[in-house]
C-alpha atoms as a PDB file:
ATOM      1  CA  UNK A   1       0.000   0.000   0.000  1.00  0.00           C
ATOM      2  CA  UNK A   2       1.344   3.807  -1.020  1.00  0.00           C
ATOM      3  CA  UNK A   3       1.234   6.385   1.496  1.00  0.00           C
ATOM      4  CA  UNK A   4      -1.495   8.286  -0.732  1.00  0.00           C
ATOM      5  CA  UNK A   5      -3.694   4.843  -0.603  1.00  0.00           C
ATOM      6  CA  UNK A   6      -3.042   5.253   2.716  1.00  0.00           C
ATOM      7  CA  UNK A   7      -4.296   9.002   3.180  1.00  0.00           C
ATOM      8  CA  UNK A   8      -7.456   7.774   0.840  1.00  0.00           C
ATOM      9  CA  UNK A   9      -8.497   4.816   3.414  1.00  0.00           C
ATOM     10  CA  UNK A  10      -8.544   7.201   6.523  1.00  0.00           C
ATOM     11  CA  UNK A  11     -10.728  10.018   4.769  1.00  0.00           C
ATOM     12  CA  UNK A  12     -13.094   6.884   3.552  1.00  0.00           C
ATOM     13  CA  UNK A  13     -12.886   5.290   7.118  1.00  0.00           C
ATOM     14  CA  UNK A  14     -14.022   9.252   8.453  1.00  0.00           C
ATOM     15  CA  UNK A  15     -17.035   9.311   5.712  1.00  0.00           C
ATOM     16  CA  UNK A  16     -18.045   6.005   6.728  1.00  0.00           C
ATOM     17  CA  UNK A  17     -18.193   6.390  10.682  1.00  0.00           C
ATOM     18  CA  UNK A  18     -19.827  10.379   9.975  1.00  0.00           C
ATOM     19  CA  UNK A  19     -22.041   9.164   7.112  1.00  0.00           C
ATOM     20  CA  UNK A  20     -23.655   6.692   9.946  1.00  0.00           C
ATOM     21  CA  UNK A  21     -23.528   9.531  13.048  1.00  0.00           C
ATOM     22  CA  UNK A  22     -25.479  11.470  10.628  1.00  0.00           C
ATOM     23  CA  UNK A  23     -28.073   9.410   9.192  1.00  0.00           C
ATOM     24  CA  UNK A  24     -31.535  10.227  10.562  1.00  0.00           C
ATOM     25  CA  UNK A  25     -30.092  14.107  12.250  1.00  0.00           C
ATOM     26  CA  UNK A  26     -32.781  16.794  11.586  1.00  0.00           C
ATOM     27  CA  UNK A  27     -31.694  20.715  11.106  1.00  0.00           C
ATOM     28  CA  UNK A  28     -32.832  21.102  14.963  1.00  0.00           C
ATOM     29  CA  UNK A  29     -30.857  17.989  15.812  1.00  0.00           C
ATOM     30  CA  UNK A  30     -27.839  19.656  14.924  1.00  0.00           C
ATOM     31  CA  UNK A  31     -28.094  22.161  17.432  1.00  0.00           C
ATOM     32  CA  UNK A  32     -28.093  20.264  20.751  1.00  0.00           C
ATOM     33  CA  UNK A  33     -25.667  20.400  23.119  1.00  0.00           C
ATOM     34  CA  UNK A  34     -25.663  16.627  24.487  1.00  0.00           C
ATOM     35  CA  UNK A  35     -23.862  18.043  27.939  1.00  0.00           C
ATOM     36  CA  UNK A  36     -23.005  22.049  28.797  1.00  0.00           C
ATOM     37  CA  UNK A  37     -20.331  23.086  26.971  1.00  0.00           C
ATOM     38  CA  UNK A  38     -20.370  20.720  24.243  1.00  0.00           C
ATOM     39  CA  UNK A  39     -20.003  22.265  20.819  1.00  0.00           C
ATOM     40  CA  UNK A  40     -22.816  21.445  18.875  1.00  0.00           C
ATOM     41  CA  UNK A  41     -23.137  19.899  15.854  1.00  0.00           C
ATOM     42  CA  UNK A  42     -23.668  22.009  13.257  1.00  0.00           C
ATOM     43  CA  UNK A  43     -20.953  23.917  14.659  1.00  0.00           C
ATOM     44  CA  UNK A  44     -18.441  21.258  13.960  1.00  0.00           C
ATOM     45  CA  UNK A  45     -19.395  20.589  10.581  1.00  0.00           C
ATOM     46  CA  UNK A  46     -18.693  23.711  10.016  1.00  0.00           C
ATOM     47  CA  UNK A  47     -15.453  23.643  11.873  1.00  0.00           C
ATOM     48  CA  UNK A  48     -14.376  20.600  10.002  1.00  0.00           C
ATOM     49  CA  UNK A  49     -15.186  21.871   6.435  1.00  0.00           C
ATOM     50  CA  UNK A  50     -13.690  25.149   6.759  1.00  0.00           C
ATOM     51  CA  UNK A  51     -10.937  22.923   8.428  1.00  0.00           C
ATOM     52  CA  UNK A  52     -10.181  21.151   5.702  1.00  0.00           C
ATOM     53  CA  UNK A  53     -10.001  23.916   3.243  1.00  0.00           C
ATOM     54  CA  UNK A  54      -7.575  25.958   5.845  1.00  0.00           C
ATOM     55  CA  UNK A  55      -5.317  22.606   5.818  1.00  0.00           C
ATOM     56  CA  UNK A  56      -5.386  22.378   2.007  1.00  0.00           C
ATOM     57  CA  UNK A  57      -5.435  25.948   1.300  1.00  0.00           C
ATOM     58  CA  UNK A  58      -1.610  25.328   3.232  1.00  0.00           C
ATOM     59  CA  UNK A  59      -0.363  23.051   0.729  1.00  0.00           C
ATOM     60  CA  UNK A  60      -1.486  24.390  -2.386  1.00  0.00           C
ATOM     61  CA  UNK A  61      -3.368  28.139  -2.100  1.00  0.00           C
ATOM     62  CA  UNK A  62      -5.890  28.348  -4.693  1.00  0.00           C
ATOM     63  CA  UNK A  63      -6.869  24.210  -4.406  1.00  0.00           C
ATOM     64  CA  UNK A  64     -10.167  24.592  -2.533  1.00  0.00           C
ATOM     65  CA  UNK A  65     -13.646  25.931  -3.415  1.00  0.00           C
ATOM     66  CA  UNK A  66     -14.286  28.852  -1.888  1.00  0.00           C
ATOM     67  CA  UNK A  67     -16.837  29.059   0.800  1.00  0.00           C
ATOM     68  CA  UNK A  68     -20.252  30.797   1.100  1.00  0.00           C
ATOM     69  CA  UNK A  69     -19.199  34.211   2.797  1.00  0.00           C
ATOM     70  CA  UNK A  70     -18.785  34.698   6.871  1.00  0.00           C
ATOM     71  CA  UNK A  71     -18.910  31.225   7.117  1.00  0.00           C
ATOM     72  CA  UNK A  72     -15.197  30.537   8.135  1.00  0.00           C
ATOM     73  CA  UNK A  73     -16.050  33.891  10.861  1.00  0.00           C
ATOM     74  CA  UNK A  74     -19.532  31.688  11.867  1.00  0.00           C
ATOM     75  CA  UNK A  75     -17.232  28.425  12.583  1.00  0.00           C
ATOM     76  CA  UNK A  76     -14.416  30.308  14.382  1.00  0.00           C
ATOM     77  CA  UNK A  77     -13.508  29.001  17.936  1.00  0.00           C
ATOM     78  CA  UNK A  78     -14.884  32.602  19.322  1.00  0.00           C
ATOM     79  CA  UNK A  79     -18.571  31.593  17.797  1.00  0.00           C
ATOM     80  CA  UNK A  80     -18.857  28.094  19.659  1.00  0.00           C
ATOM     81  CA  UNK A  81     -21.275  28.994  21.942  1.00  0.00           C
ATOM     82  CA  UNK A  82     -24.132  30.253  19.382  1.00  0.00           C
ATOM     83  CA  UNK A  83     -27.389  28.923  19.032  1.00  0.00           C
ATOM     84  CA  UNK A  84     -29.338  30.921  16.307  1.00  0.00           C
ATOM     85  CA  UNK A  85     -30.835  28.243  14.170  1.00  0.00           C
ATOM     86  CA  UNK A  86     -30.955  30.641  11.330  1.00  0.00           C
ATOM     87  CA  UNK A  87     -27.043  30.713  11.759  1.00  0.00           C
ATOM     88  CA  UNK A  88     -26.578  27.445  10.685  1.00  0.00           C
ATOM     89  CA  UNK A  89     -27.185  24.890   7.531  1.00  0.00           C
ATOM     90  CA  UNK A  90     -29.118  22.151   7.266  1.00  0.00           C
ATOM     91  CA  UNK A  91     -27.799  18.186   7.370  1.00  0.00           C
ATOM     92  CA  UNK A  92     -28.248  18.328   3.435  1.00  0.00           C
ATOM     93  CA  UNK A  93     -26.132  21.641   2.886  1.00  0.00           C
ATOM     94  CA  UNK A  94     -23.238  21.255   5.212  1.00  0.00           C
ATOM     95  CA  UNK A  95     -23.212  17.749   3.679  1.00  0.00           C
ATOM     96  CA  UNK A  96     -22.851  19.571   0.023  1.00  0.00           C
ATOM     97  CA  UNK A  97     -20.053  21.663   1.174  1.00  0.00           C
ATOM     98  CA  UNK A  98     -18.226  18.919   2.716  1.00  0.00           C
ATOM     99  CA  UNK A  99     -18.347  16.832  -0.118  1.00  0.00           C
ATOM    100  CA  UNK A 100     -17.492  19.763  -2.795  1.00  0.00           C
ATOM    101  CA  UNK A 101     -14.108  19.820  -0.150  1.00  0.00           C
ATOM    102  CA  UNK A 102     -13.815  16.143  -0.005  1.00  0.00           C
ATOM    103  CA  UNK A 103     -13.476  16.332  -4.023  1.00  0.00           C
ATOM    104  CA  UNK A 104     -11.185  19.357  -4.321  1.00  0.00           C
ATOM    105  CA  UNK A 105      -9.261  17.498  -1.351  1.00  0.00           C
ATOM    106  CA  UNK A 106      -9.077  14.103  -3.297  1.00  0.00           C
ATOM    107  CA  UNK A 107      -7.760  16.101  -6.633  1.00  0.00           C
ATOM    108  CA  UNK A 108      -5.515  17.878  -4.273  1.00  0.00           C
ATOM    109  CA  UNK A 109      -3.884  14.485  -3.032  1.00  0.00           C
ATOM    110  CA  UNK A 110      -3.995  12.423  -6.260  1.00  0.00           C
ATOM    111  CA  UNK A 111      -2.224  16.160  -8.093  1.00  0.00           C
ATOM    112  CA  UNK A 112       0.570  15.665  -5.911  1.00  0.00           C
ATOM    113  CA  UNK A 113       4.492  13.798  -7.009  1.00  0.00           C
ATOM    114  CA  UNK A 114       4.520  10.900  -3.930  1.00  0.00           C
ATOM    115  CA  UNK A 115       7.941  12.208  -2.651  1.00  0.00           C
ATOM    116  CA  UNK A 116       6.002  15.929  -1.840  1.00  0.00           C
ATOM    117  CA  UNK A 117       4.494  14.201   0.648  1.00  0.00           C
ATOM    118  CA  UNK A 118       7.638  14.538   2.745  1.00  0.00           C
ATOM    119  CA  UNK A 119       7.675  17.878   2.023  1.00  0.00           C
ATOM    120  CA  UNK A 120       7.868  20.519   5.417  1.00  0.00           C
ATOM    121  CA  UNK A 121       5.968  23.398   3.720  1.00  0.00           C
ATOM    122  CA  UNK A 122       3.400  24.173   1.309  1.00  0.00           C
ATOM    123  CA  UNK A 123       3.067  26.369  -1.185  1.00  0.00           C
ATOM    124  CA  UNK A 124       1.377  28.393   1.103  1.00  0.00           C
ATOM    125  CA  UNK A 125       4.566  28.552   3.725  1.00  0.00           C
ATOM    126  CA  UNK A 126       5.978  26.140   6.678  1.00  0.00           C
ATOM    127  CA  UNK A 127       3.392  23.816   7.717  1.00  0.00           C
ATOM    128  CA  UNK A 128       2.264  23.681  11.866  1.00  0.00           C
ATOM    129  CA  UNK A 129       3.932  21.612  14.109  1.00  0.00           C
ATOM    130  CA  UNK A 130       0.912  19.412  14.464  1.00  0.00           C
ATOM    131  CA  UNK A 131       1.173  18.018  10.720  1.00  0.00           C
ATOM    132  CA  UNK A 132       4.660  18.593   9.793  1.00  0.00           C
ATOM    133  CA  UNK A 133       4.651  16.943   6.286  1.00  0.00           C
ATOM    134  CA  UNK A 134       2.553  17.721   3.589  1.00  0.00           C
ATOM    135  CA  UNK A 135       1.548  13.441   4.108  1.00  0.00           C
ATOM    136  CA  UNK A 136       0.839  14.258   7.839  1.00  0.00           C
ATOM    137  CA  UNK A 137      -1.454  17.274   6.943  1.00  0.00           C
ATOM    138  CA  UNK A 138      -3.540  15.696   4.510  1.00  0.00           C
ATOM    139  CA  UNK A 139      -4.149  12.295   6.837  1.00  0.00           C
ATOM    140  CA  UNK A 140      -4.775  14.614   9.514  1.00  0.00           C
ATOM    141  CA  UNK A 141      -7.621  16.145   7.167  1.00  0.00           C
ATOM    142  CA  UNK A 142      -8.869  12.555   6.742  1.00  0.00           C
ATOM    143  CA  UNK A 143      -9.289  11.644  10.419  1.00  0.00           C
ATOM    144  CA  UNK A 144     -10.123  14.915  11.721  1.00  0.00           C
ATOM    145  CA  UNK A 145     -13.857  13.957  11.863  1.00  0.00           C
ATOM    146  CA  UNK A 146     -13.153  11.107  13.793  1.00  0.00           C
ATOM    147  CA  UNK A 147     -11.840  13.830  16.337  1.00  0.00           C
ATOM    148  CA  UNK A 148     -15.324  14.542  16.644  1.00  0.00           C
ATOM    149  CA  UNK A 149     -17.576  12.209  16.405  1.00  0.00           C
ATOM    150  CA  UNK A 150     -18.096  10.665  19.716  1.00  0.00           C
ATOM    151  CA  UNK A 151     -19.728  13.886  20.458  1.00  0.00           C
ATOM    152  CA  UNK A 152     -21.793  13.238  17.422  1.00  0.00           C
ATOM    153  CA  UNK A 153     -22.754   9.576  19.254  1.00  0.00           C
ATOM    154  CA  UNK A 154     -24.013  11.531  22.715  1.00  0.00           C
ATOM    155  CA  UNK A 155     -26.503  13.382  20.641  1.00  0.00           C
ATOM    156  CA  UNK A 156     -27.205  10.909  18.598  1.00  0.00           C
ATOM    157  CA  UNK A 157     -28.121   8.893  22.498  1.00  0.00           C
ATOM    158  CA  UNK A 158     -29.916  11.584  23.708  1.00  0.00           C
ATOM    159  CA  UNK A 159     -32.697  11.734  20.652  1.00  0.00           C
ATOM    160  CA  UNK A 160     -32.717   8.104  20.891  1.00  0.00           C
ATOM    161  CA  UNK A 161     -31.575   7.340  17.584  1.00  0.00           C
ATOM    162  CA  UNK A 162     -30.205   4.103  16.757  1.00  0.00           C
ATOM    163  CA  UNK A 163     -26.963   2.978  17.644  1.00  0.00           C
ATOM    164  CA  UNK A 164     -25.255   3.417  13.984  1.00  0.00           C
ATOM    165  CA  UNK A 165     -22.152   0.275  14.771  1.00  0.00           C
END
């Protein structure tokens, strides 16, 4: 297996583990906090697509769609603890914009010569210290849902859904 195949399992391993948290989540759904302080979760879809763009936007500028405006300034850290529904998407849109990412992501990764994937900066400058390597930023784009979804799992509890593994 190549370090790219690699990079491609973990962001299909993420879309198969969110695809399930997901299933059956209403527009209100995705506003409950399943304990005080959580973030919820149409704030971290958010977080995560705008996420992803950042990260890519770091290895090659100009690689991923743009998104809708003030929605990187709705996702920041400082906006967390907002609860206007008419702030946020619906299941169906932030879904959209994830998957116009994923795509622009996947083109970004298949684009790239193998030994770049060593490589310490981007065309965009020096990469962070938390995904040195170009390699190391893009698998970190394909498991950063996974970051996330147990919180996805204690809503998911709390409305009674079904347990999705």
């Amino acid at each position: 297996m190549t370090a790219k195949e690699l990079i491609r399992k973990a962001f299909g391993g993420s879309e198969l583990v969110m695809g399930r948290y997901l299933d059956g989540l209403k527009k209100d759904d995705l506003l409950i906090r399943a304990v005080p302080g959580m973030n919820h979760i149409a704030w971290q879809l958010g977080h995560l697509i705008a996420g992803e763009r950042k990260m890519m936007e770091m290895i090659r500028p100009g690689s991923a769609p743009p998104l809708p405006e003030g929605f990187e300034e709705t996702y920041a850290t400082s906006n967390t603890s907002v609860d206007d529904p008419a702030k946020f998407l619906s299941p169906e849109e932030y879904l959209a914009l994830w998957k116009t990412q994923r795509a622009a992501t996947l083109a970004l990764l298949d684009s790239l010569p193998d030994e770049e994937l060593d490589a310490t900066e981007g065309a965009g400058g020096p990469l962070p210290p938390f995904a040195p390597t170009v390699g190391q930023l893009l698998h970190l784009a394909g498991t950063h849902p996974i970051l996330h979804a147990g919180q996805f799992v204690a809503v998911r509890r709390k409305l009674g859904l079904p347990i999705a593994f």
